[in-house]
C-alpha atoms as a PDB file:
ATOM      1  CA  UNK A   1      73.036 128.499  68.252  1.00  0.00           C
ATOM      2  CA  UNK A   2      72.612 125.083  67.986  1.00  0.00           C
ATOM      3  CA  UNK A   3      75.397 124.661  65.498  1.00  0.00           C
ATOM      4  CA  UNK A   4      77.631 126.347  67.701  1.00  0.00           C
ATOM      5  CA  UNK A   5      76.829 123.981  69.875  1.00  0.00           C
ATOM      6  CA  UNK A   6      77.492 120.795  68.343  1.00  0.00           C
ATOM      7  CA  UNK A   7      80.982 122.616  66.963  1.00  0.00           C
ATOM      8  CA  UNK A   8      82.034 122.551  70.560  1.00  0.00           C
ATOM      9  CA  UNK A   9      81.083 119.389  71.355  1.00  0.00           C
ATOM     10  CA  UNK A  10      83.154 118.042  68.248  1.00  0.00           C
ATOM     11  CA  UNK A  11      86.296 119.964  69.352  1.00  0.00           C
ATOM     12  CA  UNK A  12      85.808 119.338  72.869  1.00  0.00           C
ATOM     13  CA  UNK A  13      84.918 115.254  71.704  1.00  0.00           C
ATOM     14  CA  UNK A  14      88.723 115.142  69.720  1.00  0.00           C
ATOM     15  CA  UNK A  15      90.760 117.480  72.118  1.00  0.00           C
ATOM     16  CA  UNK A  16      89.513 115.017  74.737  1.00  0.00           C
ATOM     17  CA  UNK A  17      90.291 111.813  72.203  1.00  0.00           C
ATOM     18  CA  UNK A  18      93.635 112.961  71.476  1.00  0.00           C
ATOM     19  CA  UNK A  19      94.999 113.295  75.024  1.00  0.00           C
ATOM     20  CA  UNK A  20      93.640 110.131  76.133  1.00  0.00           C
ATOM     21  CA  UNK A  21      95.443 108.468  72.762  1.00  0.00           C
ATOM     22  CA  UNK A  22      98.434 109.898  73.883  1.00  0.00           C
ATOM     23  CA  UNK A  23      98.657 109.046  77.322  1.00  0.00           C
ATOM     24  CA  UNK A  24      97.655 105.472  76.698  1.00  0.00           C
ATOM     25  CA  UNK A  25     101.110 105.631  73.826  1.00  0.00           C
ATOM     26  CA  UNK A  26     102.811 107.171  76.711  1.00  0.00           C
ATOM     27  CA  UNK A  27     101.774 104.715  78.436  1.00  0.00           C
ATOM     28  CA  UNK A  28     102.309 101.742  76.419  1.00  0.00           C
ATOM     29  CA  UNK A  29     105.752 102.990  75.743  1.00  0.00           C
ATOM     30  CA  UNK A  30     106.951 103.118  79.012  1.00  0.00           C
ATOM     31  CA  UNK A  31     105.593  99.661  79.455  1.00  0.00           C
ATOM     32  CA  UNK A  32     107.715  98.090  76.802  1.00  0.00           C
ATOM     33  CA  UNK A  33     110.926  99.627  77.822  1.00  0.00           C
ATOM     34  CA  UNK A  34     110.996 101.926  74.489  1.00  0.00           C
ATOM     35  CA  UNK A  35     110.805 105.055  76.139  1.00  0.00           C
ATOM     36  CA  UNK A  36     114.332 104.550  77.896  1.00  0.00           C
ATOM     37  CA  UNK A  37     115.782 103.935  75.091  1.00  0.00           C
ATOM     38  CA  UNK A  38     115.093 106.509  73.180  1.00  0.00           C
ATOM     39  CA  UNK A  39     115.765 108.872  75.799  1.00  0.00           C
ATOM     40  CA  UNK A  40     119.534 107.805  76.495  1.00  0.00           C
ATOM     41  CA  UNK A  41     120.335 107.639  72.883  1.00  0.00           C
ATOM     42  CA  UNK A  42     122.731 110.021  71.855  1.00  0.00           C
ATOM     43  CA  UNK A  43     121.151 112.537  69.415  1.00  0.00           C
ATOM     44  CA  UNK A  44     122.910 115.202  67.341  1.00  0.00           C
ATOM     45  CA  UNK A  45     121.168 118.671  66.915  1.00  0.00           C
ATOM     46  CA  UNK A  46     121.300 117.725  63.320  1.00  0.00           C
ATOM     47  CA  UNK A  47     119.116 114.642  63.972  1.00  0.00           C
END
């Protein structure tokens, strides 16, 4: 069991790393003015 354990504790450990990561890019992003941007550009479906 304690295997099983320390498994979830590793996924919990990265699912928790990777939304704070992307927040703070979010984040950053807005920030710089980058995230405007690349929302108004014009984007084909082929793009």
């Amino acid at each position: 069991m304690r295997t099983g354990t320390a498994i979830n504790n590793v996924i919990s450990s990265v699912t928790m790393l990777s939304i704070i990561l992307t927040g703070a890019a979010l984040i950053r992003e807005r920030e710089h003015g980058t995230i405007e941007h690349l929302l108004v550009m014009p984007v084909t479906p082929v793009e």
